[in-house]
C-alpha atoms as a PDB file:
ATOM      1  CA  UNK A   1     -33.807  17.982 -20.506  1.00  0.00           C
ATOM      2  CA  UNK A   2     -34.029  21.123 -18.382  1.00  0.00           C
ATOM      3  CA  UNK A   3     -30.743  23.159 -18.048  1.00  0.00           C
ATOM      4  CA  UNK A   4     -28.802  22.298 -14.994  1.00  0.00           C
ATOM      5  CA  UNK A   5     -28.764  24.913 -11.746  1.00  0.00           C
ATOM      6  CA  UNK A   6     -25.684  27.071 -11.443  1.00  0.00           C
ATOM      7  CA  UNK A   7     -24.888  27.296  -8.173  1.00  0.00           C
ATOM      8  CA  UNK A   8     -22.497  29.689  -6.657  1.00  0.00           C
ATOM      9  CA  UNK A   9     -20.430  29.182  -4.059  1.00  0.00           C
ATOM     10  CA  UNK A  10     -19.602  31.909  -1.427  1.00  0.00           C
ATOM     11  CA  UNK A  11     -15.640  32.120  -0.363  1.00  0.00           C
ATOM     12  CA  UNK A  12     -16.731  29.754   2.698  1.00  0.00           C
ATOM     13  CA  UNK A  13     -18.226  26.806   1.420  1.00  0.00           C
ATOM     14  CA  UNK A  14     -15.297  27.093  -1.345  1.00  0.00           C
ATOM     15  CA  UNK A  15     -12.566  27.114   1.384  1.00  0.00           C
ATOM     16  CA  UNK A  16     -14.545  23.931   3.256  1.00  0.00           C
ATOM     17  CA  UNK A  17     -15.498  21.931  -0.438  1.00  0.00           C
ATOM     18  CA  UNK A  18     -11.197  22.776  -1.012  1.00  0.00           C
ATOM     19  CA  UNK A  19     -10.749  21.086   2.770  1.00  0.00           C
ATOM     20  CA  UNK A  20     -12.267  18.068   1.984  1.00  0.00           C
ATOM     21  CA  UNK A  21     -11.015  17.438  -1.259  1.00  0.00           C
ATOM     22  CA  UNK A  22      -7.740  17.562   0.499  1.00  0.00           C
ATOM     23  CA  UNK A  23      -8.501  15.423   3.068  1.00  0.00           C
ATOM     24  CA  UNK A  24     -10.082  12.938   0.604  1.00  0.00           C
ATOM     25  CA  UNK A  25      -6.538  12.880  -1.511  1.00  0.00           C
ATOM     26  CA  UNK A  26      -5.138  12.450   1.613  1.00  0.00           C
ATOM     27  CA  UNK A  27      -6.629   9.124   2.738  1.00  0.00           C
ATOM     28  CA  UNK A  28      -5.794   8.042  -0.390  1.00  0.00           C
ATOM     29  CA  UNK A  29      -2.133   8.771  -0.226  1.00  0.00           C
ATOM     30  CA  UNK A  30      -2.066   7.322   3.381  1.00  0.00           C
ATOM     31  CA  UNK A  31      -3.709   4.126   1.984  1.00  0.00           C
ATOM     32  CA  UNK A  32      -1.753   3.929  -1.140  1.00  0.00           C
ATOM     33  CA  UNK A  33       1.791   4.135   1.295  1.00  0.00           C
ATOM     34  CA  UNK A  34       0.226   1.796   3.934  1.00  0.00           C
ATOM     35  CA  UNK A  35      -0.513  -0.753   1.284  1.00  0.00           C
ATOM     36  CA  UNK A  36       2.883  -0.471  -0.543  1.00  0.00           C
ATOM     37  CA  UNK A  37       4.604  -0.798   3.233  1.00  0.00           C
ATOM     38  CA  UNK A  38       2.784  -4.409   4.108  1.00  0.00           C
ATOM     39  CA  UNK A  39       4.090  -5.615   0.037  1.00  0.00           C
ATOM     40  CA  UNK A  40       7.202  -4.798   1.092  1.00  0.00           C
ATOM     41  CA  UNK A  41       6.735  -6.378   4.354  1.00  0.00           C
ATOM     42  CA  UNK A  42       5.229  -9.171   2.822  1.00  0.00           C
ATOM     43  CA  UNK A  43       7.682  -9.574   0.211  1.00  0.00           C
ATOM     44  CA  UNK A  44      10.724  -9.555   3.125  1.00  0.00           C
ATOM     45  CA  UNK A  45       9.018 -12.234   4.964  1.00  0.00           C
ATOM     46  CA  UNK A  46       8.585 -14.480   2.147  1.00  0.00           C
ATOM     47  CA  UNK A  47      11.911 -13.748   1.006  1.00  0.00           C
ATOM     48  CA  UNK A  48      13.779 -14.649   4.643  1.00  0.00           C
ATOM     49  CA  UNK A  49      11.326 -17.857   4.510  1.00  0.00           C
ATOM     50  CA  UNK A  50      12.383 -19.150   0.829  1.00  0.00           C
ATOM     51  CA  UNK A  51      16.057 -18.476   1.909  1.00  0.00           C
ATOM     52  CA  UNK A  52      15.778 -20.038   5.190  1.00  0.00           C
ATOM     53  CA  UNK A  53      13.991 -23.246   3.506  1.00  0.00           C
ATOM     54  CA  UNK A  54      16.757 -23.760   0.460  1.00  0.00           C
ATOM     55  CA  UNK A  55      19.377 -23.145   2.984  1.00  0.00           C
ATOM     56  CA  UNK A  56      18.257 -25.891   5.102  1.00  0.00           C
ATOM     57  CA  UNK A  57      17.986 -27.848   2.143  1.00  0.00           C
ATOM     58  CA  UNK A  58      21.533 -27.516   0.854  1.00  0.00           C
ATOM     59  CA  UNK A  59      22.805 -28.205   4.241  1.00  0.00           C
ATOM     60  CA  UNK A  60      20.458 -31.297   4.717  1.00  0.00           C
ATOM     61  CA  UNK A  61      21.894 -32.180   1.026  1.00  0.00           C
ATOM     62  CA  UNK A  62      25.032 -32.140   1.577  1.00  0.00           C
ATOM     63  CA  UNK A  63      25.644 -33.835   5.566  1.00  0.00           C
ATOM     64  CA  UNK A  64      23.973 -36.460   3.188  1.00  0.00           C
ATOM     65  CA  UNK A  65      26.623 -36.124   0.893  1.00  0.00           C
ATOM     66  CA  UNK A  66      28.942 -37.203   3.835  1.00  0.00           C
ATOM     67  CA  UNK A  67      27.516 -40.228   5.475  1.00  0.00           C
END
């Protein structure tokens, strides 16, 4: 196998390869947050709806209790 090409970078294209790596860790943070924000979301809403459904339940459970 024939020895790989060194190439050198001039203070420009270092500066813009440097820009895009930051811009490509980034997106990843901004992804990373959005997708922890809809779990928590997510996890709220199913939360609220398992509540609402047991509370109903108790109350249905016990005006039964009553009649």
């Amino acid at each position: 196998m024939p020895p790989q090409k060194v190439v050198q970078q001039t203070p420009e294209t270092a500066m813009i390869t440097a820009k895009i790596e930051d811009l490509k860790k980034s997106i990843t943070l901004i992804g990373k947050d959005s997708r922890f924000a809809a779990g928590l979301w997510v996890g709220f809403i199913k939360g609220m709806a398992i509540g609402l459904f047991v509370g109903l339940l108790l109350t249905g459970f016990k005006l039964m209790a009553w009649v």
